[in-house]
C-alpha atoms as a PDB file:
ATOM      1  CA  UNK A   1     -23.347  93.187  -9.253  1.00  0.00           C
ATOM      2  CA  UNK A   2     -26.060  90.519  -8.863  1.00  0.00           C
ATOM      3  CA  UNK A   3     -29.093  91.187  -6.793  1.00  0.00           C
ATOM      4  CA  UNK A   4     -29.627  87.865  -5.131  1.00  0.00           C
ATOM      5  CA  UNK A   5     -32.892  88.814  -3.339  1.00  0.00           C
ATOM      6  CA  UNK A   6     -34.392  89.888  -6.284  1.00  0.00           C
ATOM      7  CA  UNK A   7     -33.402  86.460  -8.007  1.00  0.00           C
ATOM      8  CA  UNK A   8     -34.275  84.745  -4.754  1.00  0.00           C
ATOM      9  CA  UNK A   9     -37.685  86.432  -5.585  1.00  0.00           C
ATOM     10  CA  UNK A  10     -37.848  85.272  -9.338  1.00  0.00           C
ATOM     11  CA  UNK A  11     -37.155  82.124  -8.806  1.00  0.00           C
ATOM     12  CA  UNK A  12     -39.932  81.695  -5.742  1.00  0.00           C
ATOM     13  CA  UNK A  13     -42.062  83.123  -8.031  1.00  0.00           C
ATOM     14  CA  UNK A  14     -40.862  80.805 -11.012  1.00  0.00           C
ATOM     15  CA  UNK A  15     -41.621  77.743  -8.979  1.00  0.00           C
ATOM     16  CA  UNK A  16     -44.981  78.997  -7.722  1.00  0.00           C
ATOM     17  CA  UNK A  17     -46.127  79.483 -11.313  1.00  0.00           C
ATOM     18  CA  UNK A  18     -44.601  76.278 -12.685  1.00  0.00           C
ATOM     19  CA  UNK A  19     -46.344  74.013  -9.884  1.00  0.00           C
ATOM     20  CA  UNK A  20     -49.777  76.601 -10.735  1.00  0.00           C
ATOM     21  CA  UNK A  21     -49.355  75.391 -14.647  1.00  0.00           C
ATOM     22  CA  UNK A  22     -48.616  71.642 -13.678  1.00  0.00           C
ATOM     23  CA  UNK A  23     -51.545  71.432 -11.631  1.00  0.00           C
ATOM     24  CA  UNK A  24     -53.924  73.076 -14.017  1.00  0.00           C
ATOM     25  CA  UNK A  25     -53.162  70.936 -16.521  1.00  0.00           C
ATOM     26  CA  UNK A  26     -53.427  68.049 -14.773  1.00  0.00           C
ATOM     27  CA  UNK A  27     -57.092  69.142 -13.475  1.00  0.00           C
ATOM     28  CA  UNK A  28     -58.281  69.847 -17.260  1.00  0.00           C
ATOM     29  CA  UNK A  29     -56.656  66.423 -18.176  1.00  0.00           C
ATOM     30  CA  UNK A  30     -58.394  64.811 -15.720  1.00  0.00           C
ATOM     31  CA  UNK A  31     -61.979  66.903 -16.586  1.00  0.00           C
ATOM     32  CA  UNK A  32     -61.458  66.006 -19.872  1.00  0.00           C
ATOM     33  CA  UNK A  33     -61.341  61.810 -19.334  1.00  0.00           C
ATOM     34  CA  UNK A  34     -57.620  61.773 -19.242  1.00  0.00           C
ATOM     35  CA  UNK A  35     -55.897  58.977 -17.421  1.00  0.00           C
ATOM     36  CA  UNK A  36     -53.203  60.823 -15.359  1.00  0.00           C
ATOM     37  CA  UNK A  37     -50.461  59.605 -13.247  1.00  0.00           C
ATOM     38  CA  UNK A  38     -48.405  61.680 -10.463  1.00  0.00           C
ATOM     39  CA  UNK A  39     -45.876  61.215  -7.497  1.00  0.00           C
ATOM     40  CA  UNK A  40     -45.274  63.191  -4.558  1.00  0.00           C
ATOM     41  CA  UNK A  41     -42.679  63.642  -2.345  1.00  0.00           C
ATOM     42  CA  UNK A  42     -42.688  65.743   0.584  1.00  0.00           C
ATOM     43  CA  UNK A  43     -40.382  65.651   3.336  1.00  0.00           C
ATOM     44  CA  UNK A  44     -41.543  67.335   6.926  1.00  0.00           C
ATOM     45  CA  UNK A  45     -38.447  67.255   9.046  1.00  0.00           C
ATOM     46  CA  UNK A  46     -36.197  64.237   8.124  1.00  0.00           C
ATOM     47  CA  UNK A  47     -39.510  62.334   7.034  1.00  0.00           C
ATOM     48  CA  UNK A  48     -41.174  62.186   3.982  1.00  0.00           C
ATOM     49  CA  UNK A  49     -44.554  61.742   2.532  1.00  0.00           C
ATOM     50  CA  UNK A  50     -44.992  59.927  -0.507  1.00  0.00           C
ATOM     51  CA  UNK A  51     -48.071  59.990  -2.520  1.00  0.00           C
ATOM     52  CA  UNK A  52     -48.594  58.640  -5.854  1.00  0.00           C
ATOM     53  CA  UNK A  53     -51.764  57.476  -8.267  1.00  0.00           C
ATOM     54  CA  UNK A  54     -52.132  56.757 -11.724  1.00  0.00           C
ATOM     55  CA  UNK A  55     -50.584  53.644 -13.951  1.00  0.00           C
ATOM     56  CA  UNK A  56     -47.146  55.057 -13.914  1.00  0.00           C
ATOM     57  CA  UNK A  57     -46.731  55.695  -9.610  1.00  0.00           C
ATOM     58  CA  UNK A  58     -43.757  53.934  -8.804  1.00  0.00           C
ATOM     59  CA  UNK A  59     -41.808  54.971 -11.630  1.00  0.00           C
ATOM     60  CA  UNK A  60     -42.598  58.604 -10.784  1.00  0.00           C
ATOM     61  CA  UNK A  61     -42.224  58.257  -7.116  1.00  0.00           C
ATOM     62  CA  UNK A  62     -38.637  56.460  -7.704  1.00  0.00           C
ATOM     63  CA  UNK A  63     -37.698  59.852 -10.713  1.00  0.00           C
ATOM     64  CA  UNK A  64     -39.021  61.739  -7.326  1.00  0.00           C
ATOM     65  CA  UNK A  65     -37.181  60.297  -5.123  1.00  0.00           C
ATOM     66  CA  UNK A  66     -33.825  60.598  -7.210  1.00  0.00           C
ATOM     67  CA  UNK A  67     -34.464  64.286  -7.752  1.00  0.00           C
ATOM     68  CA  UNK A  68     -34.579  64.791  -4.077  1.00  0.00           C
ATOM     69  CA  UNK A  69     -31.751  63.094  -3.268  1.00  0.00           C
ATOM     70  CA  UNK A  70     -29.619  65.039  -5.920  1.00  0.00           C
ATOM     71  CA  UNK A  71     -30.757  68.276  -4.474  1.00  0.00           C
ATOM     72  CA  UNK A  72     -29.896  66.884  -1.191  1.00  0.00           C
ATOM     73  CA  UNK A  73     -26.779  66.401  -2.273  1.00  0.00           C
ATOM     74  CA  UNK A  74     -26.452  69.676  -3.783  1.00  0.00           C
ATOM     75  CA  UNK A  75     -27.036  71.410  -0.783  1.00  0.00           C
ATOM     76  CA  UNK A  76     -24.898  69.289   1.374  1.00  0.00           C
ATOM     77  CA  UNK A  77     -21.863  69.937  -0.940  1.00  0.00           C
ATOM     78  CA  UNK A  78     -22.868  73.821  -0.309  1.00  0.00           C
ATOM     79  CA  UNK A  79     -22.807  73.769   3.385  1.00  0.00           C
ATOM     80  CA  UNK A  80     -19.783  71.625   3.388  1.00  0.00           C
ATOM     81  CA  UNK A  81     -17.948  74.827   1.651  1.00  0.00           C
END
């Protein structure tokens, strides 16, 4: 039998470290003379805030964008059921 808090937990935790490693390496990049690009999306309510800088923003805004639309659509699909 699967634990799902405990994998609820993990995966919390998975993200948090991911987004902790992304954004260090994007700050020694950046220390070190780096040009860096990066998007944003964050949605408060039904509205979201986009942010992006760089060369490459709209490109990563629209991969953004698509991403949060698929997981939108995941989770509609799940409440659906």
């Amino acid at each position: 039998m699967v634990d799902w808090d405990k994998v609820g937990i993990a995966l919390v935790s998975a993200g948090f470290l991911v987004i902790l490693v992304g954004a260090l390496m994007v700050a020694l990049a950046a220390i070190s003379g780096a040009i860096t690009s990066g998007a944003i999306v964050i949605f408060i309510g039904p509205l979201p805030i986009v942010v992006g800088w760089g060369g490459d923003w709209l490109s990563l805004v629209l991969a953004a964008l698509a991403i949060v639309a698929v997981m939108l659509l995941i989770a509609y699909i799940a409440v659906k059921r």
